[in-house]
PDB file of N, CA and C in Angstrom:
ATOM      1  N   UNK A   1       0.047   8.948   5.110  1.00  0.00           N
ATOM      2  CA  UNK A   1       0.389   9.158   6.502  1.00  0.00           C
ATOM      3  C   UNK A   1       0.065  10.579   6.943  1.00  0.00           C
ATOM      4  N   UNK A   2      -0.185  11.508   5.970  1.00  0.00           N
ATOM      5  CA  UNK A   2      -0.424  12.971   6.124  1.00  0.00           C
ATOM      6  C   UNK A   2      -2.101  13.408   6.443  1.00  0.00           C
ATOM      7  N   UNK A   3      -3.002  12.257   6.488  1.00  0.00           N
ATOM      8  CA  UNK A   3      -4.177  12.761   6.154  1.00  0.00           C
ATOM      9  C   UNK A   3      -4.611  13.358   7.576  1.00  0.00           C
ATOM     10  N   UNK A   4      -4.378  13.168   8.586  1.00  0.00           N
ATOM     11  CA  UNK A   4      -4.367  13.798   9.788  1.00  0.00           C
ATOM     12  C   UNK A   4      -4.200  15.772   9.356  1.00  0.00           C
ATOM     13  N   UNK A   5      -2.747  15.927   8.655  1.00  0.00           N
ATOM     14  CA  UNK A   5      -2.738  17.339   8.576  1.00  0.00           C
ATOM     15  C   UNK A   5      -3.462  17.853   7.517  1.00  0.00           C
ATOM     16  N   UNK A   6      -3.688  16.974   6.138  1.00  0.00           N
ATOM     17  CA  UNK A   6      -3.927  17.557   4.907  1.00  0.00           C
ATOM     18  C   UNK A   6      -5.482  17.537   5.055  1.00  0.00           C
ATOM     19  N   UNK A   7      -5.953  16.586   5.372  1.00  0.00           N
ATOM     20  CA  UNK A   7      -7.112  16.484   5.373  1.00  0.00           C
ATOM     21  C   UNK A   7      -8.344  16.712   6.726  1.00  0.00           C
ATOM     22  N   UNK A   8      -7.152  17.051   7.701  1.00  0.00           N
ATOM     23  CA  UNK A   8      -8.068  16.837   8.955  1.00  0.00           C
ATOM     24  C   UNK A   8      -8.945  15.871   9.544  1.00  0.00           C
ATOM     25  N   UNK A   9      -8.423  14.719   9.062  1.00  0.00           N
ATOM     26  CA  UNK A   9      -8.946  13.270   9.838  1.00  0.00           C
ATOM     27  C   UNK A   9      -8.864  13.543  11.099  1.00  0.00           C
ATOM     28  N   UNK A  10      -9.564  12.650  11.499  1.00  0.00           N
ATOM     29  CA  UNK A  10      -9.596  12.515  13.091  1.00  0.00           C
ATOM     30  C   UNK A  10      -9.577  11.051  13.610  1.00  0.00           C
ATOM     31  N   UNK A  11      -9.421  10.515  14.164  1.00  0.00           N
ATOM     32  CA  UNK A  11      -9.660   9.175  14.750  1.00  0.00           C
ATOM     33  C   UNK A  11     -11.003   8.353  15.092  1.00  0.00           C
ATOM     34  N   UNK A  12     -11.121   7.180  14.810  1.00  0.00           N
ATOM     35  CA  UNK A  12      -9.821   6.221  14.106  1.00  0.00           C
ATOM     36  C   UNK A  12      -9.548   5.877  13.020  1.00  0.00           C
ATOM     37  N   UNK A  13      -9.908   7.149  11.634  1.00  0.00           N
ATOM     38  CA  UNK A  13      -9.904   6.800  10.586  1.00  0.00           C
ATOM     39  C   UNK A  13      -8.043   7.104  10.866  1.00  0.00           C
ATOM     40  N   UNK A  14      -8.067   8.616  10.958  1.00  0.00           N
ATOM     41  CA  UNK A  14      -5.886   8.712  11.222  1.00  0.00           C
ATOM     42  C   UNK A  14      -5.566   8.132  11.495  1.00  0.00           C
ATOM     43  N   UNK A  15      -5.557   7.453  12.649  1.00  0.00           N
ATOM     44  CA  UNK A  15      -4.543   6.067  13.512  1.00  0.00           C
ATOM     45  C   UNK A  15      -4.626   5.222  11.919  1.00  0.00           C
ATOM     46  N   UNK A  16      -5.553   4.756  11.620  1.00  0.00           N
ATOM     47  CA  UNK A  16      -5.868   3.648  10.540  1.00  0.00           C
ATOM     48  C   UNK A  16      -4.959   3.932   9.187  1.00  0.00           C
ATOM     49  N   UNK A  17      -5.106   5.617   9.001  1.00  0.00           N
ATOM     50  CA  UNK A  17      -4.194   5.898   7.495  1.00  0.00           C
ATOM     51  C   UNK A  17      -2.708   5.953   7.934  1.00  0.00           C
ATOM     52  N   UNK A  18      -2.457   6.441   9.045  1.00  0.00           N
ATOM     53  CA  UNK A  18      -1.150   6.102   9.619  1.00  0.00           C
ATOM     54  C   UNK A  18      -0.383   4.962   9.610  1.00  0.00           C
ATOM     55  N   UNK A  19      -1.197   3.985  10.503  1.00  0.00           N
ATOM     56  CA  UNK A  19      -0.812   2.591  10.219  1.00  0.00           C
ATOM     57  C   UNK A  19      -0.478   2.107   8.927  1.00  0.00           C
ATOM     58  N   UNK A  20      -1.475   1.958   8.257  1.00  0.00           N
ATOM     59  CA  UNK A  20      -1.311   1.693   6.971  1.00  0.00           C
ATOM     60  C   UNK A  20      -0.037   2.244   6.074  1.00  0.00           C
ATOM     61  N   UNK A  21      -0.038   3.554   5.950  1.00  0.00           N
ATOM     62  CA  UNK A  21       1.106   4.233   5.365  1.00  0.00           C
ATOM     63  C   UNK A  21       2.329   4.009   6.015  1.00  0.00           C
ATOM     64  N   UNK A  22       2.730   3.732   6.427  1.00  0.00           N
ATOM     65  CA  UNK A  22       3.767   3.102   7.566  1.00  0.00           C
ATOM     66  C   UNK A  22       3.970   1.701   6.925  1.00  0.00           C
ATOM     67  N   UNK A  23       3.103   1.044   7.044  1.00  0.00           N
ATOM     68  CA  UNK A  23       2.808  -0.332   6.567  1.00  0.00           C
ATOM     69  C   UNK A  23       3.656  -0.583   4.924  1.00  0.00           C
ATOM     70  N   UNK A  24       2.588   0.656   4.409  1.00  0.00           N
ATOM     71  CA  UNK A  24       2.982   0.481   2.717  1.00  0.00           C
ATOM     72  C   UNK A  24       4.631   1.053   2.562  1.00  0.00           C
ATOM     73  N   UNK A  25       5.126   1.859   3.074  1.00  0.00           N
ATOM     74  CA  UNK A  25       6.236   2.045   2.896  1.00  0.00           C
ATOM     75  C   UNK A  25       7.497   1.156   3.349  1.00  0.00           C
ATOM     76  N   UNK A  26       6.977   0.438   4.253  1.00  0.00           N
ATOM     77  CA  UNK A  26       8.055  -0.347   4.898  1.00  0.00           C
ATOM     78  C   UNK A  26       7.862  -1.422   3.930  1.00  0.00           C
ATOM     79  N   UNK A  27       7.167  -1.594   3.351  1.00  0.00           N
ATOM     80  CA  UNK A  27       7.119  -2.801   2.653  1.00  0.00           C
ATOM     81  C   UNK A  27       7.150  -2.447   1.174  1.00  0.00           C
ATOM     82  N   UNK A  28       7.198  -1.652   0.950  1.00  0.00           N
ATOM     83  CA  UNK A  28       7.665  -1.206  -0.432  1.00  0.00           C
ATOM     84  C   UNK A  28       9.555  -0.806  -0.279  1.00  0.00           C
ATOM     85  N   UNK A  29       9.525  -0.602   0.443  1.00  0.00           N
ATOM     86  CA  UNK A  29      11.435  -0.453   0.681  1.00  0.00           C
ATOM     87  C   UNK A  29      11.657  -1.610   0.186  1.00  0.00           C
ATOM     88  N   UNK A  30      11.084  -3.022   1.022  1.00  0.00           N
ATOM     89  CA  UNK A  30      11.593  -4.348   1.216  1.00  0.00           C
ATOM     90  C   UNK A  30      11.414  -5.230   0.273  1.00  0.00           C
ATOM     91  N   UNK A  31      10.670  -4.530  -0.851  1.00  0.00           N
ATOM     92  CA  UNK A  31      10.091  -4.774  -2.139  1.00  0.00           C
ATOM     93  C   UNK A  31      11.211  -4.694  -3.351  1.00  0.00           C
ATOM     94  N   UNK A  32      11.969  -3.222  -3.186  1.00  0.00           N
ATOM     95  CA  UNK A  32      13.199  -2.450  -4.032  1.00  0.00           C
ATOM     96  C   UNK A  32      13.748  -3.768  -4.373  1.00  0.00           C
ATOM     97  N   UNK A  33      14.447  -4.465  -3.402  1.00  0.00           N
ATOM     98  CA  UNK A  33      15.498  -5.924  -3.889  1.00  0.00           C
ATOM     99  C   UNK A  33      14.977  -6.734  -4.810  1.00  0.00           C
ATOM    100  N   UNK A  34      15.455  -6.808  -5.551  1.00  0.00           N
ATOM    101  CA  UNK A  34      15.470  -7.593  -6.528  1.00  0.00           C
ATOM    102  C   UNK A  34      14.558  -8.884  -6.230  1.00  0.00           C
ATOM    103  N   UNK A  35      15.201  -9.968  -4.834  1.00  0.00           N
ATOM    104  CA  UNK A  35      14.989 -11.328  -4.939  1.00  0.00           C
ATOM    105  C   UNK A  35      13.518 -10.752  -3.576  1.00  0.00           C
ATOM    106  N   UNK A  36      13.822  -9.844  -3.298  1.00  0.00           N
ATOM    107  CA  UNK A  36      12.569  -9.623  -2.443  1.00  0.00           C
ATOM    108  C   UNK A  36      10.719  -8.859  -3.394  1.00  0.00           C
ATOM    109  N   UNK A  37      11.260  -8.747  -4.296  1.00  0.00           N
ATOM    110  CA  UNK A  37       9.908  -8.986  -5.179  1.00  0.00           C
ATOM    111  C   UNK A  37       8.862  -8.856  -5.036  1.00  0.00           C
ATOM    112  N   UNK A  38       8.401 -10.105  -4.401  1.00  0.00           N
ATOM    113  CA  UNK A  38       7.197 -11.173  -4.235  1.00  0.00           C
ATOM    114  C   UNK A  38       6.423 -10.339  -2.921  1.00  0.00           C
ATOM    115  N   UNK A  39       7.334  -9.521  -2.308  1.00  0.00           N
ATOM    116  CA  UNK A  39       6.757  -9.020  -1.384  1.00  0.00           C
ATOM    117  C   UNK A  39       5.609  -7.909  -1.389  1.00  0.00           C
ATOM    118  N   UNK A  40       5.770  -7.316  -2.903  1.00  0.00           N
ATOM    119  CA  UNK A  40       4.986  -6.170  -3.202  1.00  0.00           C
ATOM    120  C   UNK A  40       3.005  -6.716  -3.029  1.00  0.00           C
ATOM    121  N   UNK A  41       3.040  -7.820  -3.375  1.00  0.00           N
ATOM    122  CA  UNK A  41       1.653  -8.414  -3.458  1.00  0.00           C
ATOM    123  C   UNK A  41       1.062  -8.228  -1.581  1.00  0.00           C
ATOM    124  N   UNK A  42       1.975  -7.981  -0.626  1.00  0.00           N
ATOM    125  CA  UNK A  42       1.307  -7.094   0.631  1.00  0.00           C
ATOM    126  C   UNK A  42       0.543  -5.774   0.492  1.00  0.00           C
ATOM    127  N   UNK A  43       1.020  -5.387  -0.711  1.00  0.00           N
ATOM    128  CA  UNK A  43       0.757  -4.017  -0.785  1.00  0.00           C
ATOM    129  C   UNK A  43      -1.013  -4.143  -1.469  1.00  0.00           C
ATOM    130  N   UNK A  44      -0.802  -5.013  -1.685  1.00  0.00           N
ATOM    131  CA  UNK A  44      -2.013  -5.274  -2.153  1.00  0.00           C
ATOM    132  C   UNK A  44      -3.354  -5.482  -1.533  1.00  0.00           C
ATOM    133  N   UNK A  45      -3.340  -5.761  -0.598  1.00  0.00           N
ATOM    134  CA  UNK A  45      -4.162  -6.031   0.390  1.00  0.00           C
ATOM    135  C   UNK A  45      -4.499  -4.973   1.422  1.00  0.00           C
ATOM    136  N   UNK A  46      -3.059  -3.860   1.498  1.00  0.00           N
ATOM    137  CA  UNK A  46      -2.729  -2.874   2.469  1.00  0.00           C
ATOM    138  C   UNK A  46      -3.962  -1.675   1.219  1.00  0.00           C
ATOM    139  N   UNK A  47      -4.193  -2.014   0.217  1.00  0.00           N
ATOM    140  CA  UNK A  47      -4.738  -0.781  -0.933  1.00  0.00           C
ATOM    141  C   UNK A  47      -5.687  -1.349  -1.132  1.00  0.00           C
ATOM    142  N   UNK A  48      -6.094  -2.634  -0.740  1.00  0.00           N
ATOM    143  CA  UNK A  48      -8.034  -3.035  -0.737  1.00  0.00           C
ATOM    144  C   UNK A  48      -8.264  -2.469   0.885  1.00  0.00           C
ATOM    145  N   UNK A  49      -7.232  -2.547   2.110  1.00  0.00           N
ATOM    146  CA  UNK A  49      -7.866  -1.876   3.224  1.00  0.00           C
ATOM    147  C   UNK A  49      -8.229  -0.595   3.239  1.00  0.00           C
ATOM    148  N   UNK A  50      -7.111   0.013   2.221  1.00  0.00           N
ATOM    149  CA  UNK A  50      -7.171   1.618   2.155  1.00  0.00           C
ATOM    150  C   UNK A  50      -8.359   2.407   1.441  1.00  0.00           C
ATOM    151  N   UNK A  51      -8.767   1.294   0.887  1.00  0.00           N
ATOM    152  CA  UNK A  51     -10.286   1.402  -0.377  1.00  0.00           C
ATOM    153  C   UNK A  51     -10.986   1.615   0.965  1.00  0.00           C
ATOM    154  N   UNK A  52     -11.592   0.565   1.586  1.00  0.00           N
ATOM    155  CA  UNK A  52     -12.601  -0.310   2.124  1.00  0.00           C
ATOM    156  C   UNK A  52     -12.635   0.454   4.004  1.00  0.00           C
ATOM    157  N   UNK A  53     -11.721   1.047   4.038  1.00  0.00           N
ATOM    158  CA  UNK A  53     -11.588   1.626   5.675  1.00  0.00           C
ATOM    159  C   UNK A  53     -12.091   2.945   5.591  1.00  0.00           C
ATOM    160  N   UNK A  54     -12.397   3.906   4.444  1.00  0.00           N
ATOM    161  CA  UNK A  54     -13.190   4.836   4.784  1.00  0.00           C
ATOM    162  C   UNK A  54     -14.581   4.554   4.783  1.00  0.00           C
ATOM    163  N   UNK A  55     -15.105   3.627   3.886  1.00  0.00           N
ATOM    164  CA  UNK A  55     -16.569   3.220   4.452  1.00  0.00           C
ATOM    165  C   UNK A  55     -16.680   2.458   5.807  1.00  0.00           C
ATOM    166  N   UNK A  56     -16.019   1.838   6.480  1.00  0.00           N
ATOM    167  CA  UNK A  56     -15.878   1.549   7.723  1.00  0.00           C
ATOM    168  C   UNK A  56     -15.689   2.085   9.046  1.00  0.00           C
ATOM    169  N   UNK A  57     -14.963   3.509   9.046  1.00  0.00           N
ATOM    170  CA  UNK A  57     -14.223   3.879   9.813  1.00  0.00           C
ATOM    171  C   UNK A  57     -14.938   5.476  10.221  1.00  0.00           C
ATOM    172  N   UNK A  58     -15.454   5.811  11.308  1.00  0.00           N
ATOM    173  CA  UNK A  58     -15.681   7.159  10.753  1.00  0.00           C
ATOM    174  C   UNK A  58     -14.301   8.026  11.264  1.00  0.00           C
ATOM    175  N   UNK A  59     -14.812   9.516  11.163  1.00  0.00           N
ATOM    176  CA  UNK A  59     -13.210  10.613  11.356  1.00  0.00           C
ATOM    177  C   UNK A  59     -12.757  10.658   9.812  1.00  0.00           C
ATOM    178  N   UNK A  60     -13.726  10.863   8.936  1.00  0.00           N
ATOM    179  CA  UNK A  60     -13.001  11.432   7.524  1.00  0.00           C
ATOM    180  C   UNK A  60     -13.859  12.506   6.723  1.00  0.00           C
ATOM    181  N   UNK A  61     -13.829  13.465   6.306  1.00  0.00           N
ATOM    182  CA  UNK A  61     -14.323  14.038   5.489  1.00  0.00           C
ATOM    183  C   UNK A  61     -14.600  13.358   4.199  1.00  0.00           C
ATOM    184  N   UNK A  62     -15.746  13.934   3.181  1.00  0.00           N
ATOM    185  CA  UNK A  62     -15.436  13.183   2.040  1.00  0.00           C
ATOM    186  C   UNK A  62     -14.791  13.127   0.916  1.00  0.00           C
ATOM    187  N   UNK A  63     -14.144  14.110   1.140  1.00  0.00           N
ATOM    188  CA  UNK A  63     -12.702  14.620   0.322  1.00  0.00           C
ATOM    189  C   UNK A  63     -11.627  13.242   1.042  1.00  0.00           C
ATOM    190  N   UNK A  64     -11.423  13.602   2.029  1.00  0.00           N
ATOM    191  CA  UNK A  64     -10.522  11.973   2.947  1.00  0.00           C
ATOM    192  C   UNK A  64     -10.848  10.895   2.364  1.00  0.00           C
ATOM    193  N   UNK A  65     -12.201  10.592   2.421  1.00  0.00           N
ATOM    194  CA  UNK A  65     -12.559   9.126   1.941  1.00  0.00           C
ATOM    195  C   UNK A  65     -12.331   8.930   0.798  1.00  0.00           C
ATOM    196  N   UNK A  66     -12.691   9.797  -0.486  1.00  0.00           N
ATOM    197  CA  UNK A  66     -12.243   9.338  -2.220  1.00  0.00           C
ATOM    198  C   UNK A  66     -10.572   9.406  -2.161  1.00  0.00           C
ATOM    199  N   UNK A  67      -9.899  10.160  -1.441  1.00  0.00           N
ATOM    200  CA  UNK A  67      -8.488  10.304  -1.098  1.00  0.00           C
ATOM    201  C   UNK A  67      -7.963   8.616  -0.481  1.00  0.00           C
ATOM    202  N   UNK A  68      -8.601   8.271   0.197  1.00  0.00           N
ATOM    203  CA  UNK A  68      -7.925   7.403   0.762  1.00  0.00           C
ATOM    204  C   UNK A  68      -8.384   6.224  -0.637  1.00  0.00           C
ATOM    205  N   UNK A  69      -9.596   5.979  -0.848  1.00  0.00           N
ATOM    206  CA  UNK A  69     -10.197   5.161  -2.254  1.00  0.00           C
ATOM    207  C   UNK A  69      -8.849   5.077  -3.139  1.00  0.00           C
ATOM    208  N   UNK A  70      -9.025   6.593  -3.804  1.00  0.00           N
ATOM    209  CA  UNK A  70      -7.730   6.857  -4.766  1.00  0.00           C
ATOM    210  C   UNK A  70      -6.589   6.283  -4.407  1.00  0.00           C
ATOM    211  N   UNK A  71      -5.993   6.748  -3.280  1.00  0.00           N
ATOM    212  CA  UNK A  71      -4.459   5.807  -2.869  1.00  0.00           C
ATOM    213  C   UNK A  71      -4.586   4.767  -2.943  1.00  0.00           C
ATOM    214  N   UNK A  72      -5.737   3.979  -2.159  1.00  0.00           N
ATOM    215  CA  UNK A  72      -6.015   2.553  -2.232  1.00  0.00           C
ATOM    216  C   UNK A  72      -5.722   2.075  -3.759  1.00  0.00           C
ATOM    217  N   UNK A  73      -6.505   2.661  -4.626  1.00  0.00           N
ATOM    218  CA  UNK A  73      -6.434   1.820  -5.788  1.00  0.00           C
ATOM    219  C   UNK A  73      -5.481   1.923  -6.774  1.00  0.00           C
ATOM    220  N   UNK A  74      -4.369   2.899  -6.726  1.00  0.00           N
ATOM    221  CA  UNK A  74      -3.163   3.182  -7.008  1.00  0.00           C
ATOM    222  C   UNK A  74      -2.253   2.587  -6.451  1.00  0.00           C
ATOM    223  N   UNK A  75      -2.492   2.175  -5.031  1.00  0.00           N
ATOM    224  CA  UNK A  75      -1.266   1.132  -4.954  1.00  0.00           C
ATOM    225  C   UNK A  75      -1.576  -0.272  -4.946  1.00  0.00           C
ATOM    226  N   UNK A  76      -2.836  -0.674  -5.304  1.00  0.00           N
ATOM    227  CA  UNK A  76      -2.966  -2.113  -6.251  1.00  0.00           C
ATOM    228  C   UNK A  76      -2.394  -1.864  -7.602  1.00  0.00           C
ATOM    229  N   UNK A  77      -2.562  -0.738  -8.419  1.00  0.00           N
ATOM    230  CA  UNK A  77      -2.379  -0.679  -9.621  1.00  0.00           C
ATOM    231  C   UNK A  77      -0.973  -1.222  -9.738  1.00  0.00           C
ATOM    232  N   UNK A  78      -0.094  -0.465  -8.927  1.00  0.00           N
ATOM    233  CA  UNK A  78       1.131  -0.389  -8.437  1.00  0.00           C
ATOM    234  C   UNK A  78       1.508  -1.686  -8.530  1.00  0.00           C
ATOM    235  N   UNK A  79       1.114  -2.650  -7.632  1.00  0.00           N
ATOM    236  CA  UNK A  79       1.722  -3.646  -7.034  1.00  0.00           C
ATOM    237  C   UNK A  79       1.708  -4.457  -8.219  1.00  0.00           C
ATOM    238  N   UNK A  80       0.913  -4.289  -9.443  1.00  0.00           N
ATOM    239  CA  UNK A  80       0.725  -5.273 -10.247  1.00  0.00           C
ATOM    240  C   UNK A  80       2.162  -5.553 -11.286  1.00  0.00           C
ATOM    241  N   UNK A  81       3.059  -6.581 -11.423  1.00  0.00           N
ATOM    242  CA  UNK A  81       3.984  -7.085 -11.877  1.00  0.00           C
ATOM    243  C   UNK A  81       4.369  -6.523 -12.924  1.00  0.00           C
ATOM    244  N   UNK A  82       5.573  -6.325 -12.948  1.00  0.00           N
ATOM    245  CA  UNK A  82       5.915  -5.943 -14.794  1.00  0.00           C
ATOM    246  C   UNK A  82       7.729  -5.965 -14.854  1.00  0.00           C
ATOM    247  N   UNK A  83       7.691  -5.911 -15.944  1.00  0.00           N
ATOM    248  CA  UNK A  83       9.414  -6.510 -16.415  1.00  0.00           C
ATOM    249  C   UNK A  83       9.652  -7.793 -15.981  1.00  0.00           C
ATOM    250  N   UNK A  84      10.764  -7.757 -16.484  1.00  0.00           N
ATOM    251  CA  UNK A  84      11.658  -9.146 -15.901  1.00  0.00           C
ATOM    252  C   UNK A  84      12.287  -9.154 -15.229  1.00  0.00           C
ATOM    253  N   UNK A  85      12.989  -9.979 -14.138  1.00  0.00           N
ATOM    254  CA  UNK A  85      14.317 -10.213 -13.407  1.00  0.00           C
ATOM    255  C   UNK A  85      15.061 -10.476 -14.744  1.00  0.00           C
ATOM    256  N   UNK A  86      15.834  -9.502 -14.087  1.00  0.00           N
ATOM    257  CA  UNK A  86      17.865  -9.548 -15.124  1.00  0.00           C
ATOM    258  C   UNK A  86      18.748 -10.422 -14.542  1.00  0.00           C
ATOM    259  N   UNK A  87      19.123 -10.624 -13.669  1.00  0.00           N
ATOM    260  CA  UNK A  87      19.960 -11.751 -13.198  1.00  0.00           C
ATOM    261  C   UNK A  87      19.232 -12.969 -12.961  1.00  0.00           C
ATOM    262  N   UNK A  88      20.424 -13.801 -13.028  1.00  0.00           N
ATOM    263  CA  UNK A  88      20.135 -15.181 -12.353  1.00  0.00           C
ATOM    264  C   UNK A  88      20.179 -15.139 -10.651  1.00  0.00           C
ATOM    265  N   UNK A  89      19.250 -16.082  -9.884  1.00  0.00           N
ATOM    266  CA  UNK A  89      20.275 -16.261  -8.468  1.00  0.00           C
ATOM    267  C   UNK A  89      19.790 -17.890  -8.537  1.00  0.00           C
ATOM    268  N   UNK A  90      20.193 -18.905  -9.603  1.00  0.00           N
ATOM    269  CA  UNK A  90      20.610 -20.163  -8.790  1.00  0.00           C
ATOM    270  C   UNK A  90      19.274 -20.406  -8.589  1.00  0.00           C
ATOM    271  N   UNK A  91      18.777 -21.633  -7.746  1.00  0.00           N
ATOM    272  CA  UNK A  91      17.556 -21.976  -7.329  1.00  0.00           C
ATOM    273  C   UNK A  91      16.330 -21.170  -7.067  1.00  0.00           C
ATOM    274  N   UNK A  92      16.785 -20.014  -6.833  1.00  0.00           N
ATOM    275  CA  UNK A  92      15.884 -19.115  -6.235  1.00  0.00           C
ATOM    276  C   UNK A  92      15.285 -18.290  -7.482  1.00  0.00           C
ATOM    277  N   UNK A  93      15.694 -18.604  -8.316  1.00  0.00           N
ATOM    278  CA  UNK A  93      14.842 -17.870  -9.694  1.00  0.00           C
ATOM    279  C   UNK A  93      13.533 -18.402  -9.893  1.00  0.00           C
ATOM    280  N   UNK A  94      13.181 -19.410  -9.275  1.00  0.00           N
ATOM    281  CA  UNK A  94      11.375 -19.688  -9.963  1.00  0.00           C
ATOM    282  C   UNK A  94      10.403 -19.330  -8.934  1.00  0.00           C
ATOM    283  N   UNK A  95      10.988 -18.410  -7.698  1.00  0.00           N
ATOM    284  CA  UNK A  95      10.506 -17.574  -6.956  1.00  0.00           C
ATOM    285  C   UNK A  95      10.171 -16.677  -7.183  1.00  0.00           C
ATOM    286  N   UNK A  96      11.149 -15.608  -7.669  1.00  0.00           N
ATOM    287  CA  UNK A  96      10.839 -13.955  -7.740  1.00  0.00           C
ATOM    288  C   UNK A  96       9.905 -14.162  -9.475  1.00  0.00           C
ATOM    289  N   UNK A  97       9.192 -13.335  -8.766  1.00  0.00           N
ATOM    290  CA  UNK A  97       7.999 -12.977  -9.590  1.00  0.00           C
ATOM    291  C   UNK A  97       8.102 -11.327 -10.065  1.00  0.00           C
TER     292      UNK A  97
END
């Protein structure tokens, strides 16, 4: 969400890393819950846009663009599953992933 100051983006690549970062955080909050999980696999898609929008988009330096690449592919890395659910919840266990 910073690449506007850190990097000196300009538009509409900023509007775009803005959005996005906004995006990934709200949905990584909504992720934290336990039975909400399943939700992290948004993030996934939000970090192939984040790849794929500096070759698309101009307003980035190319320091911005491997920056935005890098985040992108760190928060696929991210999103990818691990551990177990510790509790039970009843029916809803062959959901959370």
């Amino acid at each position: 969400m910073g690449t506007r100051l850190i990097f000196d983006t300009q538009a509409p690549m900023a509007h775009t890393d803005h959005l996005l970062g906004s995006l990934v955080i709200t949905v990584s909050i909504t992720a934290l819950a336990e039975v909400a999980r399943p939700v992290r696999f948004i993030n996934v898609l939000f970090g192939i846009c984040l790849m794929g929008a500096p070759w698309m988009l101009d307003g980035g330096s190319p320091l911005a663009d491997w920056a935005g690449v890098l985040a992108g592919l760190l928060l696929v890395l991210l999103s990818i599953p691990r551990g177990r659910v510790s509790h039970g919840y009843g029916g809803w266990s062959k959901y959370i992933v």
